[in-house]
C-alpha atoms as a PDB file:
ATOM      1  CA  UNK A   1      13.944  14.983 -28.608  1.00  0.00           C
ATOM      2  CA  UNK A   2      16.813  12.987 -27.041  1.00  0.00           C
ATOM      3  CA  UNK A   3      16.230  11.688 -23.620  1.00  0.00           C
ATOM      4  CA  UNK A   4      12.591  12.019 -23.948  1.00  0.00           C
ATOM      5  CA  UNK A   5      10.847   9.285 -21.338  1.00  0.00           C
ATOM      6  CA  UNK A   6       8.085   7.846 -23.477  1.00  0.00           C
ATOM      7  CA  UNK A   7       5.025   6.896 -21.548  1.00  0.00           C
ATOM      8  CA  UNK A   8       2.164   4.550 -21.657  1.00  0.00           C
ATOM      9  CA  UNK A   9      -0.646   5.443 -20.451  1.00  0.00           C
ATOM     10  CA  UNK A  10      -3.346   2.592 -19.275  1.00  0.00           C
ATOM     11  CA  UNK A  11      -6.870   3.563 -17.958  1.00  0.00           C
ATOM     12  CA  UNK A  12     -10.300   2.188 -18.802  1.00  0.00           C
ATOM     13  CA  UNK A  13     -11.770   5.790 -18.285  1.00  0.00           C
ATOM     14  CA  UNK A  14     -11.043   8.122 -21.659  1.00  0.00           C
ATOM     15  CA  UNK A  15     -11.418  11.457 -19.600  1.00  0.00           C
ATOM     16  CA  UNK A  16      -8.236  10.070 -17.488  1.00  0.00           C
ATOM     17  CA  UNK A  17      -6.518   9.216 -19.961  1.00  0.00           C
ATOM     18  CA  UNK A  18      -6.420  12.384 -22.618  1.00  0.00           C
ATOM     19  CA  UNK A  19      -5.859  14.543 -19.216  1.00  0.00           C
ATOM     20  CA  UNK A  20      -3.000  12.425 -18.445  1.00  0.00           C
ATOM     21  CA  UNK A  21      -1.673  12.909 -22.222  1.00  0.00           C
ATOM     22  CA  UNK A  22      -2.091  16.405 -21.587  1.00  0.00           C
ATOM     23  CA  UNK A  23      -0.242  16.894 -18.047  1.00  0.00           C
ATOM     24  CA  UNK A  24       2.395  15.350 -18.731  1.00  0.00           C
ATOM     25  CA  UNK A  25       2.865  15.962 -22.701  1.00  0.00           C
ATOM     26  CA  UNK A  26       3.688  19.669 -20.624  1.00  0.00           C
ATOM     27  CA  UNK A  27       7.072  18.167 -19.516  1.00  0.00           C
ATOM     28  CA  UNK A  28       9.952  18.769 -21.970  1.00  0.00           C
ATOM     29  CA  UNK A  29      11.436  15.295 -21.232  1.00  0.00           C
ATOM     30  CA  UNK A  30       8.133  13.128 -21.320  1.00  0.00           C
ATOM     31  CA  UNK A  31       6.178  11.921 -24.405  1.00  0.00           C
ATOM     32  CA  UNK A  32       3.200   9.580 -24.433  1.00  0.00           C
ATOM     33  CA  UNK A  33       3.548   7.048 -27.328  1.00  0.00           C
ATOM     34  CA  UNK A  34       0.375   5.400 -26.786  1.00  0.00           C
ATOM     35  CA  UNK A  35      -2.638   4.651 -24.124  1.00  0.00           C
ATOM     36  CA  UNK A  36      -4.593   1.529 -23.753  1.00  0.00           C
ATOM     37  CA  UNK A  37      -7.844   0.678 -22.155  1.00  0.00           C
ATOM     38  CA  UNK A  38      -7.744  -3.547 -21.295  1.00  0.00           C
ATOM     39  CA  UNK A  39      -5.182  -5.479 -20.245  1.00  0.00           C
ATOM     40  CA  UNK A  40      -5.481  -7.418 -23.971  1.00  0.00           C
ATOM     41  CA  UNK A  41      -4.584  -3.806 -25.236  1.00  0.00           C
ATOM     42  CA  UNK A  42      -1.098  -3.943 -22.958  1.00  0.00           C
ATOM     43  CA  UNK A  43      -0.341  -7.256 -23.777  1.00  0.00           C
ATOM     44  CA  UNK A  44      -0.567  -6.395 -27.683  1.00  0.00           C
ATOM     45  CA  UNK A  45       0.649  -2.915 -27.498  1.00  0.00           C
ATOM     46  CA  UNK A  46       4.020  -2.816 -25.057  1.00  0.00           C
ATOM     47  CA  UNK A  47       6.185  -4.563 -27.327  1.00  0.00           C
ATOM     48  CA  UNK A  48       5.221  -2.132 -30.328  1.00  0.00           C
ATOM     49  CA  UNK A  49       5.509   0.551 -28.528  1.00  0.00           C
ATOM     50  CA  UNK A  50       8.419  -0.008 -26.230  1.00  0.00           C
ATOM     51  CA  UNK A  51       7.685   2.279 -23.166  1.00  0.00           C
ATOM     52  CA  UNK A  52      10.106   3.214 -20.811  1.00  0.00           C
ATOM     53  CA  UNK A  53       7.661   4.118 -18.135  1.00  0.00           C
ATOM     54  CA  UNK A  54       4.286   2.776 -17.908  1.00  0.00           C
ATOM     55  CA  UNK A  55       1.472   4.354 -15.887  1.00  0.00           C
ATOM     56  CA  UNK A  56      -1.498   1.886 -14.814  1.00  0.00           C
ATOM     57  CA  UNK A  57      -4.495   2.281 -12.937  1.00  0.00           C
ATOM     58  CA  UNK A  58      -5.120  -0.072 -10.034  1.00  0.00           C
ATOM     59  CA  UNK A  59      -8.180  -0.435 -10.897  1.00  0.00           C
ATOM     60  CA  UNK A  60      -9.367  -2.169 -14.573  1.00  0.00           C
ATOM     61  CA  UNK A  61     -12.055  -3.989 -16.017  1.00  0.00           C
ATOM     62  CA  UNK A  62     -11.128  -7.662 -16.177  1.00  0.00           C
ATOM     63  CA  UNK A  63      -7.153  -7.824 -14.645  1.00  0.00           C
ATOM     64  CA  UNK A  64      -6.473  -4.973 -12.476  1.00  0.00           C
ATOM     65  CA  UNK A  65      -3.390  -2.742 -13.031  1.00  0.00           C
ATOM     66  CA  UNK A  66      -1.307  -5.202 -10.338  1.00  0.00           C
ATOM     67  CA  UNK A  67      -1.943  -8.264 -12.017  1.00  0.00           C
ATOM     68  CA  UNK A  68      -1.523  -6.591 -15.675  1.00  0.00           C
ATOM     69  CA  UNK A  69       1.834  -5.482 -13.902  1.00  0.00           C
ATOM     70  CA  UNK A  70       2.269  -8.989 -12.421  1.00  0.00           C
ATOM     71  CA  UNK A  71       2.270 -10.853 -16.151  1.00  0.00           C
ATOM     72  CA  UNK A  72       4.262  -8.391 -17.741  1.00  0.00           C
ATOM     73  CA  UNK A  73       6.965  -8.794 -15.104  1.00  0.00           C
ATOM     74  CA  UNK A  74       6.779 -12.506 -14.547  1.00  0.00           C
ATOM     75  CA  UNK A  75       4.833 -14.423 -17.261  1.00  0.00           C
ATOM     76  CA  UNK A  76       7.271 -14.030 -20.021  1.00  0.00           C
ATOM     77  CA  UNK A  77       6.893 -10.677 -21.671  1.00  0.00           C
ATOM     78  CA  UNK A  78       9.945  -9.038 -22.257  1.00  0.00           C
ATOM     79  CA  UNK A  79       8.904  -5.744 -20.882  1.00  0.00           C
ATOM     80  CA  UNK A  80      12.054  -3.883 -18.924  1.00  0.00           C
ATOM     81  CA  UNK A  81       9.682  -0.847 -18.649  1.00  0.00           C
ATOM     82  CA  UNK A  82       9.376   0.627 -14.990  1.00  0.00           C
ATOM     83  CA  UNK A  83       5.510   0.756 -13.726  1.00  0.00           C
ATOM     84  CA  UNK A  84       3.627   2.926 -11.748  1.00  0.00           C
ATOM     85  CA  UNK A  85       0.082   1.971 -10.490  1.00  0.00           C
ATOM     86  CA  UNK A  86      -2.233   4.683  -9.768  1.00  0.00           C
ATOM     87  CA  UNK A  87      -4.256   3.783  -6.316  1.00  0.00           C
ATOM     88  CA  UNK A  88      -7.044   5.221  -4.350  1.00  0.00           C
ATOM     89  CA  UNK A  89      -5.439   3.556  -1.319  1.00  0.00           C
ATOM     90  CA  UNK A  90      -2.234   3.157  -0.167  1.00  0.00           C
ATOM     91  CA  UNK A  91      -2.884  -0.272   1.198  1.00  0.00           C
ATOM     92  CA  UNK A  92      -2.532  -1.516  -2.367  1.00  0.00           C
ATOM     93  CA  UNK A  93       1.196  -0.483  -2.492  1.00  0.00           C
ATOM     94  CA  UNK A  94       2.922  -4.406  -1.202  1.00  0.00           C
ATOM     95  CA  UNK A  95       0.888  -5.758  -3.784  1.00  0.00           C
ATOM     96  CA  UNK A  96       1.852  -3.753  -6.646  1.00  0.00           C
ATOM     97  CA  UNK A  97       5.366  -3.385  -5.668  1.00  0.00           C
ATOM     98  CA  UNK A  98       5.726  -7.572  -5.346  1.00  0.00           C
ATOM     99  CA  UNK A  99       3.685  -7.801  -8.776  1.00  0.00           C
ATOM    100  CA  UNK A 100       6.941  -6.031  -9.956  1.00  0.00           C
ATOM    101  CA  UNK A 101       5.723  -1.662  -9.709  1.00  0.00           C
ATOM    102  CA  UNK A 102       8.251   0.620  -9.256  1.00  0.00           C
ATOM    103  CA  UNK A 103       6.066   2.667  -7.935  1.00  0.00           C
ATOM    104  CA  UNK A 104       2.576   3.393  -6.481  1.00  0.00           C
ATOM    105  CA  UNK A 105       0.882   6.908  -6.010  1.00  0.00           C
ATOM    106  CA  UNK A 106      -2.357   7.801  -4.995  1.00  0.00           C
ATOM    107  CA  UNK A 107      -4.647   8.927  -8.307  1.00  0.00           C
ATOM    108  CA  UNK A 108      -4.686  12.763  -6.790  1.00  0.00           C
ATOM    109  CA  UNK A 109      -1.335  12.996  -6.863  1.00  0.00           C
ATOM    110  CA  UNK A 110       0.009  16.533  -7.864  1.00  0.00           C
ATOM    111  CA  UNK A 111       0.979  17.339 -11.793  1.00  0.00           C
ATOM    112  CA  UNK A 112       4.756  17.885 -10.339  1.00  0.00           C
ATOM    113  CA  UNK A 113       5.011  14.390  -7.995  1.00  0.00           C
ATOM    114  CA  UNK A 114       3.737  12.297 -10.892  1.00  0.00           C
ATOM    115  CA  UNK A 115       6.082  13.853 -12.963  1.00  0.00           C
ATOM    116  CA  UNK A 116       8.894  13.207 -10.268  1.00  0.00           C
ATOM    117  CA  UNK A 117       7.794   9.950 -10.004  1.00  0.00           C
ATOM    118  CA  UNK A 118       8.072   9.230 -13.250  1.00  0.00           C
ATOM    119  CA  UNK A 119      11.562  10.692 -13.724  1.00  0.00           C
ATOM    120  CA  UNK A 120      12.780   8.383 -10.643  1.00  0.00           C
ATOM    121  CA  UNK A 121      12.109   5.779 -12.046  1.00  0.00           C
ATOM    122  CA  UNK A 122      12.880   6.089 -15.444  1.00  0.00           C
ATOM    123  CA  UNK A 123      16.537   6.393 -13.789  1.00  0.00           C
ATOM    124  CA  UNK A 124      16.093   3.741 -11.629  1.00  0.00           C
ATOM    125  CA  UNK A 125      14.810   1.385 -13.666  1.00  0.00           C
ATOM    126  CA  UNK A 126      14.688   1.616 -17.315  1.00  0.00           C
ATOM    127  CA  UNK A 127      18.231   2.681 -18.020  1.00  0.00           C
ATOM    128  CA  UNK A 128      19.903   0.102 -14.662  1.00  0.00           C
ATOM    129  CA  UNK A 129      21.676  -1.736 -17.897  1.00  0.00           C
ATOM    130  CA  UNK A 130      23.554   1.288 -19.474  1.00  0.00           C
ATOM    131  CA  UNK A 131      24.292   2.230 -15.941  1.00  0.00           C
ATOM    132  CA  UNK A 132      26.818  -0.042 -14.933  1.00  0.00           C
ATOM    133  CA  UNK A 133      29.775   1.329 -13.567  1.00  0.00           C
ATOM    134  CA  UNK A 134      27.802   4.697 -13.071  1.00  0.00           C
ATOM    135  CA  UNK A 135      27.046   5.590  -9.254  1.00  0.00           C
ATOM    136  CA  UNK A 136      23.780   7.350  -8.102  1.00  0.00           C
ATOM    137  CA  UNK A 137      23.514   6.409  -4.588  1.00  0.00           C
ATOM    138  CA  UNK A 138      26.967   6.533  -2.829  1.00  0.00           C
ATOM    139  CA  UNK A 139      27.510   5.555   1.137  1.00  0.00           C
ATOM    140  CA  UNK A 140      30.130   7.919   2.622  1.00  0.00           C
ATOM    141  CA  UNK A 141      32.356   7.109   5.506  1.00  0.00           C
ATOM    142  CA  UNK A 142      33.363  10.368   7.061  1.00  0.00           C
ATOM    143  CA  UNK A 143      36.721   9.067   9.067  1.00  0.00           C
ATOM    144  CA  UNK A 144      37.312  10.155  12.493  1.00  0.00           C
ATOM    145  CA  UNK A 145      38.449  13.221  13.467  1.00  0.00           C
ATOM    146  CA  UNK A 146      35.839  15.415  12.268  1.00  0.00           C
ATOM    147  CA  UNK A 147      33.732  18.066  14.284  1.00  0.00           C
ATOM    148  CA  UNK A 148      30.470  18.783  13.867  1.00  0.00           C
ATOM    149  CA  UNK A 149      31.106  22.451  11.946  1.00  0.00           C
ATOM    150  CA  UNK A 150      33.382  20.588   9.626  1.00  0.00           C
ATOM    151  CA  UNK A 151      31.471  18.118   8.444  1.00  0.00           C
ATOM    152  CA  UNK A 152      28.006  20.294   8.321  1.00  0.00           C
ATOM    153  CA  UNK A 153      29.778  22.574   6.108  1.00  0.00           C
ATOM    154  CA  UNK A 154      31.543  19.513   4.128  1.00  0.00           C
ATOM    155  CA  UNK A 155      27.584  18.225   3.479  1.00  0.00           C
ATOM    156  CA  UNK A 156      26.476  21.643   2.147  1.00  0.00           C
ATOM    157  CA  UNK A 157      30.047  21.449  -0.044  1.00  0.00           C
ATOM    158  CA  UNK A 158      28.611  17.893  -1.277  1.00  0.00           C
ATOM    159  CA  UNK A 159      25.512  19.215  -2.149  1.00  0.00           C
ATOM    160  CA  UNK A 160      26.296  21.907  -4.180  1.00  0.00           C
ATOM    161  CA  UNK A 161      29.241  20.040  -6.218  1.00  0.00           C
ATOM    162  CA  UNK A 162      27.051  17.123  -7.000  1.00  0.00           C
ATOM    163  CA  UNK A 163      23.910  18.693  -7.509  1.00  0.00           C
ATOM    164  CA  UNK A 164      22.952  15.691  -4.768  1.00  0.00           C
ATOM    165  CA  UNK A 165      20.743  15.031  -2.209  1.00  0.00           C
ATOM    166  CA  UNK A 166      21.647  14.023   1.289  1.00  0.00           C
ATOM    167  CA  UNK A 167      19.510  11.360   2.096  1.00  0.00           C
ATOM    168  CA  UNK A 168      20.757  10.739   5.560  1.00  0.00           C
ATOM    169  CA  UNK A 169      23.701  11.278   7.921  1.00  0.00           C
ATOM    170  CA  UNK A 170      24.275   8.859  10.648  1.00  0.00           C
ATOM    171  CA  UNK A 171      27.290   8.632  13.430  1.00  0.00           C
ATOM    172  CA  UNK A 172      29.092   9.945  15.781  1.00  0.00           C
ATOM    173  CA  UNK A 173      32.014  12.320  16.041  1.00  0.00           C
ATOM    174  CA  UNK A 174      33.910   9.197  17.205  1.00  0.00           C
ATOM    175  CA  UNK A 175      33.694   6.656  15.561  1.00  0.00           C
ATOM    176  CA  UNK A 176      33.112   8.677  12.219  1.00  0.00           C
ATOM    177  CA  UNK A 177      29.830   9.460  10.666  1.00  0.00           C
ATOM    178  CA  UNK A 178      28.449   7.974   7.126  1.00  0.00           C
ATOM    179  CA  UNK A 179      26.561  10.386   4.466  1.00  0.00           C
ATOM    180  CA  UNK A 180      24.101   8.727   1.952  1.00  0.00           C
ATOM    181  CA  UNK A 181      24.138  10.702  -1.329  1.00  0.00           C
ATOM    182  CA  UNK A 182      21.534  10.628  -4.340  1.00  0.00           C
ATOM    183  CA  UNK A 183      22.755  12.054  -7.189  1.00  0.00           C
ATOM    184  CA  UNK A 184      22.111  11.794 -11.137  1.00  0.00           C
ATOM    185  CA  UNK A 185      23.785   9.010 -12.681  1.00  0.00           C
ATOM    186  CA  UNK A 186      27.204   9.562 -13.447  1.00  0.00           C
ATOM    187  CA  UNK A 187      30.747   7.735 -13.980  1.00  0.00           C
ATOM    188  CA  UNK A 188      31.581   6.795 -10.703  1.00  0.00           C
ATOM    189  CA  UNK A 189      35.666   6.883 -11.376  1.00  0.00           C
ATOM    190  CA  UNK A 190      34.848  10.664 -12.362  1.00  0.00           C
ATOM    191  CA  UNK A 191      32.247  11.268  -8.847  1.00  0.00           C
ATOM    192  CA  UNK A 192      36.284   9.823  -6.879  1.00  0.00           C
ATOM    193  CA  UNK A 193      38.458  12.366  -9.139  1.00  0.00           C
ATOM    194  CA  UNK A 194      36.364  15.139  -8.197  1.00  0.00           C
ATOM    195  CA  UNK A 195      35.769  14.194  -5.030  1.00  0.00           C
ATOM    196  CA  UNK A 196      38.977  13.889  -4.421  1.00  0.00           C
ATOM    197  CA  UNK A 197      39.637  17.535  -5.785  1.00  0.00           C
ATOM    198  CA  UNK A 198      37.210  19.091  -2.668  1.00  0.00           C
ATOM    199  CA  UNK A 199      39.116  21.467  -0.667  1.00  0.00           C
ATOM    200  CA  UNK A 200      38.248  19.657   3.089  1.00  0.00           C
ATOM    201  CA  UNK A 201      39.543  16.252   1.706  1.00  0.00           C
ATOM    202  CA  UNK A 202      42.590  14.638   2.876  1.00  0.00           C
ATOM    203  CA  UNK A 203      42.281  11.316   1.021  1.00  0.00           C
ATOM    204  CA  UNK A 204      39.629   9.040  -0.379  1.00  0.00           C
ATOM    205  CA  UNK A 205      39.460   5.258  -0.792  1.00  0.00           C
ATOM    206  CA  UNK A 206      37.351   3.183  -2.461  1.00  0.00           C
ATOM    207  CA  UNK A 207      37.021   0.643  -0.159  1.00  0.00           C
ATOM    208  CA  UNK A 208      33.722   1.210   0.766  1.00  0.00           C
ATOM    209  CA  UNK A 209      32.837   0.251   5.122  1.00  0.00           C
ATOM    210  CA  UNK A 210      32.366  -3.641   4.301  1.00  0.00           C
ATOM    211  CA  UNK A 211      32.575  -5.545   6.872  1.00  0.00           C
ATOM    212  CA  UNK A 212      33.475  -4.834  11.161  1.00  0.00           C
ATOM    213  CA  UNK A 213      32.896  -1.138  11.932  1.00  0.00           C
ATOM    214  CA  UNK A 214      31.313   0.171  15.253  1.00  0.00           C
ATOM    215  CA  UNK A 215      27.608  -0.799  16.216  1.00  0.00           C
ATOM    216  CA  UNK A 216      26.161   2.002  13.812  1.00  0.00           C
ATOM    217  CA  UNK A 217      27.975   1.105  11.229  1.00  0.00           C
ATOM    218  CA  UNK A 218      26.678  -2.539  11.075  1.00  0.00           C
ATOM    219  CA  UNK A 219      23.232  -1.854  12.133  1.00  0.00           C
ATOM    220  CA  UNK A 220      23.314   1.189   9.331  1.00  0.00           C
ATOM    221  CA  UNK A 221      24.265  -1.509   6.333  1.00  0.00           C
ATOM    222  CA  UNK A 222      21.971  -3.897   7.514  1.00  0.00           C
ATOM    223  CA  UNK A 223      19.132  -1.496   7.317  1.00  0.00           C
ATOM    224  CA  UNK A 224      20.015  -0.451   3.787  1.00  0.00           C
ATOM    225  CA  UNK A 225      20.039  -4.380   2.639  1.00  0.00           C
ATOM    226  CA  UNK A 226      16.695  -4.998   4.535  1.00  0.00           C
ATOM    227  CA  UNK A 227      15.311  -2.473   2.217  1.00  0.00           C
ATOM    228  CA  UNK A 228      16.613  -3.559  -0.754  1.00  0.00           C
ATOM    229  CA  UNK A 229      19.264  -0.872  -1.467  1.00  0.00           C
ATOM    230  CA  UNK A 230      22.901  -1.121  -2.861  1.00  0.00           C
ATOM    231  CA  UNK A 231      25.470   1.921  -2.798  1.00  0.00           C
ATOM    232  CA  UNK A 232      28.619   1.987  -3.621  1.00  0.00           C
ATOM    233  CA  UNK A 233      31.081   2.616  -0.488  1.00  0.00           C
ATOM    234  CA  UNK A 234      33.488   4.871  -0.002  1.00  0.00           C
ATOM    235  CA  UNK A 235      35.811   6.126   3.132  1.00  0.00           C
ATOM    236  CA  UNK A 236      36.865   9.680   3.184  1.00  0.00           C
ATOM    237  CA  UNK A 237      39.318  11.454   5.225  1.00  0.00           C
ATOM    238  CA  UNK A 238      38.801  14.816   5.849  1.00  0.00           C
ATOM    239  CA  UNK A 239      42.036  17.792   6.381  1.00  0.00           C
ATOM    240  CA  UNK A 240      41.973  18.757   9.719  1.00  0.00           C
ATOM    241  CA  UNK A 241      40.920  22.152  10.156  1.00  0.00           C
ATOM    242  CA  UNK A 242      43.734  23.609  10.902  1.00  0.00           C
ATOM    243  CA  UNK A 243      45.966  22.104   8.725  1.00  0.00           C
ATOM    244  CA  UNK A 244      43.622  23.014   5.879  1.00  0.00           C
ATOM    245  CA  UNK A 245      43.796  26.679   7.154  1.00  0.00           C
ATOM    246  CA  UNK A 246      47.762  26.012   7.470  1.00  0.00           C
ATOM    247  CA  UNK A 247      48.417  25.264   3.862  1.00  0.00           C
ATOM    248  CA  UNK A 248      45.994  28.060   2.715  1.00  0.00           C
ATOM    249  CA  UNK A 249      48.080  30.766   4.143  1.00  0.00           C
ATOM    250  CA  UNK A 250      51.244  29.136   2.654  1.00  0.00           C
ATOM    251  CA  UNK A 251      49.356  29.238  -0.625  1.00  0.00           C
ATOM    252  CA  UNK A 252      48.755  32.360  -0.477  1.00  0.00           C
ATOM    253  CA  UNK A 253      52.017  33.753   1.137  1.00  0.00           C
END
């Protein structure tokens, strides 16, 4: 099946493993191409198998899950696949995610979280190199004047046309306000055009909110680069309500 995310599966326990194969074998877009029980087996088996996700416990005989994680990301293996490390304690997760993890869940995680998980960061990871020039995360500046009615109801607009998430909204009414959105990959020239086409929009440049701004607006971005996170930018001016009600009327008359 196209778009399938194949998984490897790596546990010394066989029990784990086959009930892995079978939870997730349940998800239309997953497939598991192969499961290993020693780090040897990894080190053999991921370039013959070619995962795009694979799923590691913490804890192994011999090298652990973080240090299996740790050679495949660092020592010369030309492994682009994302990893997730299955932990009995959260403690573990600065480890694994410096070893190279995308991820880290506790082992009694629920069948539809893992599978989340996995999904995220297939997207996130595995595919970053057919992505480019495709946005997923975009950073929204919301230009003064806007109210708060208009822009709650321009948010619920965004989600629906985008199938998105709003991750955050941060502002004030003004200085402006800027909207995180997390969407599915897609072209981001074609996320402007049809942004552009929303009802409540006035204009929209892609000049993202580099650079200056208000207080927020500097302590916002340098949040989002202490964490490691890159969106794309882009300013939006929203119709004033009444004008937008003005020019429906003379559409209609």
């Amino acid at each position: 099946m196209p778009g399938e995310i194949r998984l490897l599966l790596v546990d010394d326990q066989e029990v784990v493993r086959q009930g892995l194969r079978r939870m997730l074998e349940r998800e239309e877009d997953m497939i598991v191409v192969g499961d290993c029980v020693s780090d040897e087996e990894v080190f053999s088996q991921v370039d013959v198998l070619s995962p795009d996700v694979i799923l590691m416990d913490e804890q192994m005989p011999g090298l652990g899950g973080v240090e299996i994680t740790r050679k495949l990301k660092h020592k010369g293996f030309s492994c682009d696949a994302g990893v997730v490390v299955l932990g009995e304690r959260m403690e573990g997760m600065l480890a694994a995610m410096e070893a190279g993890a995308s991820g880290y869940v506790p082992k009694d995680i629920k069948h539809d979280e893992l599978a989340d998980v996995i999904r995220q960061v297939y997207w996130s990871e595995h595919t970053a190199r057919e992505r480019q020039g495709f946005v997923e995360e975009v950073e929204l500046f919301i230009r003064r004047p806007v109210d708060a009615a208009q822009l709650l109801k321009f948010v619920r607009q965004l989600e629906e046309r985008f199938n998105a998430a709003v991750m955050q909204t941060v502002g004030s009414w003004e200085w402006g306000a800027v909207v995180t959105l997390s969407m599915r990959p897609a072209p981001f020239d074609s996320f402007l055009e049809a942004l552009e086409g929303m009802p409540d929009v006035e204009s929209v440049t892609d000049e993202g909110v580099s650079g200056g701004g208000p207080g927020f607006l500097r302590k916002f971005r340098a949040l989002q680069r202490s964490r490691g996170k890159c969106y794309k930018g882009v300013a939006v001016t929203l119709r004033h309500a009444s004008m937008a009600k003005q020019e429906l009327a003379e559409a209609m008359s």
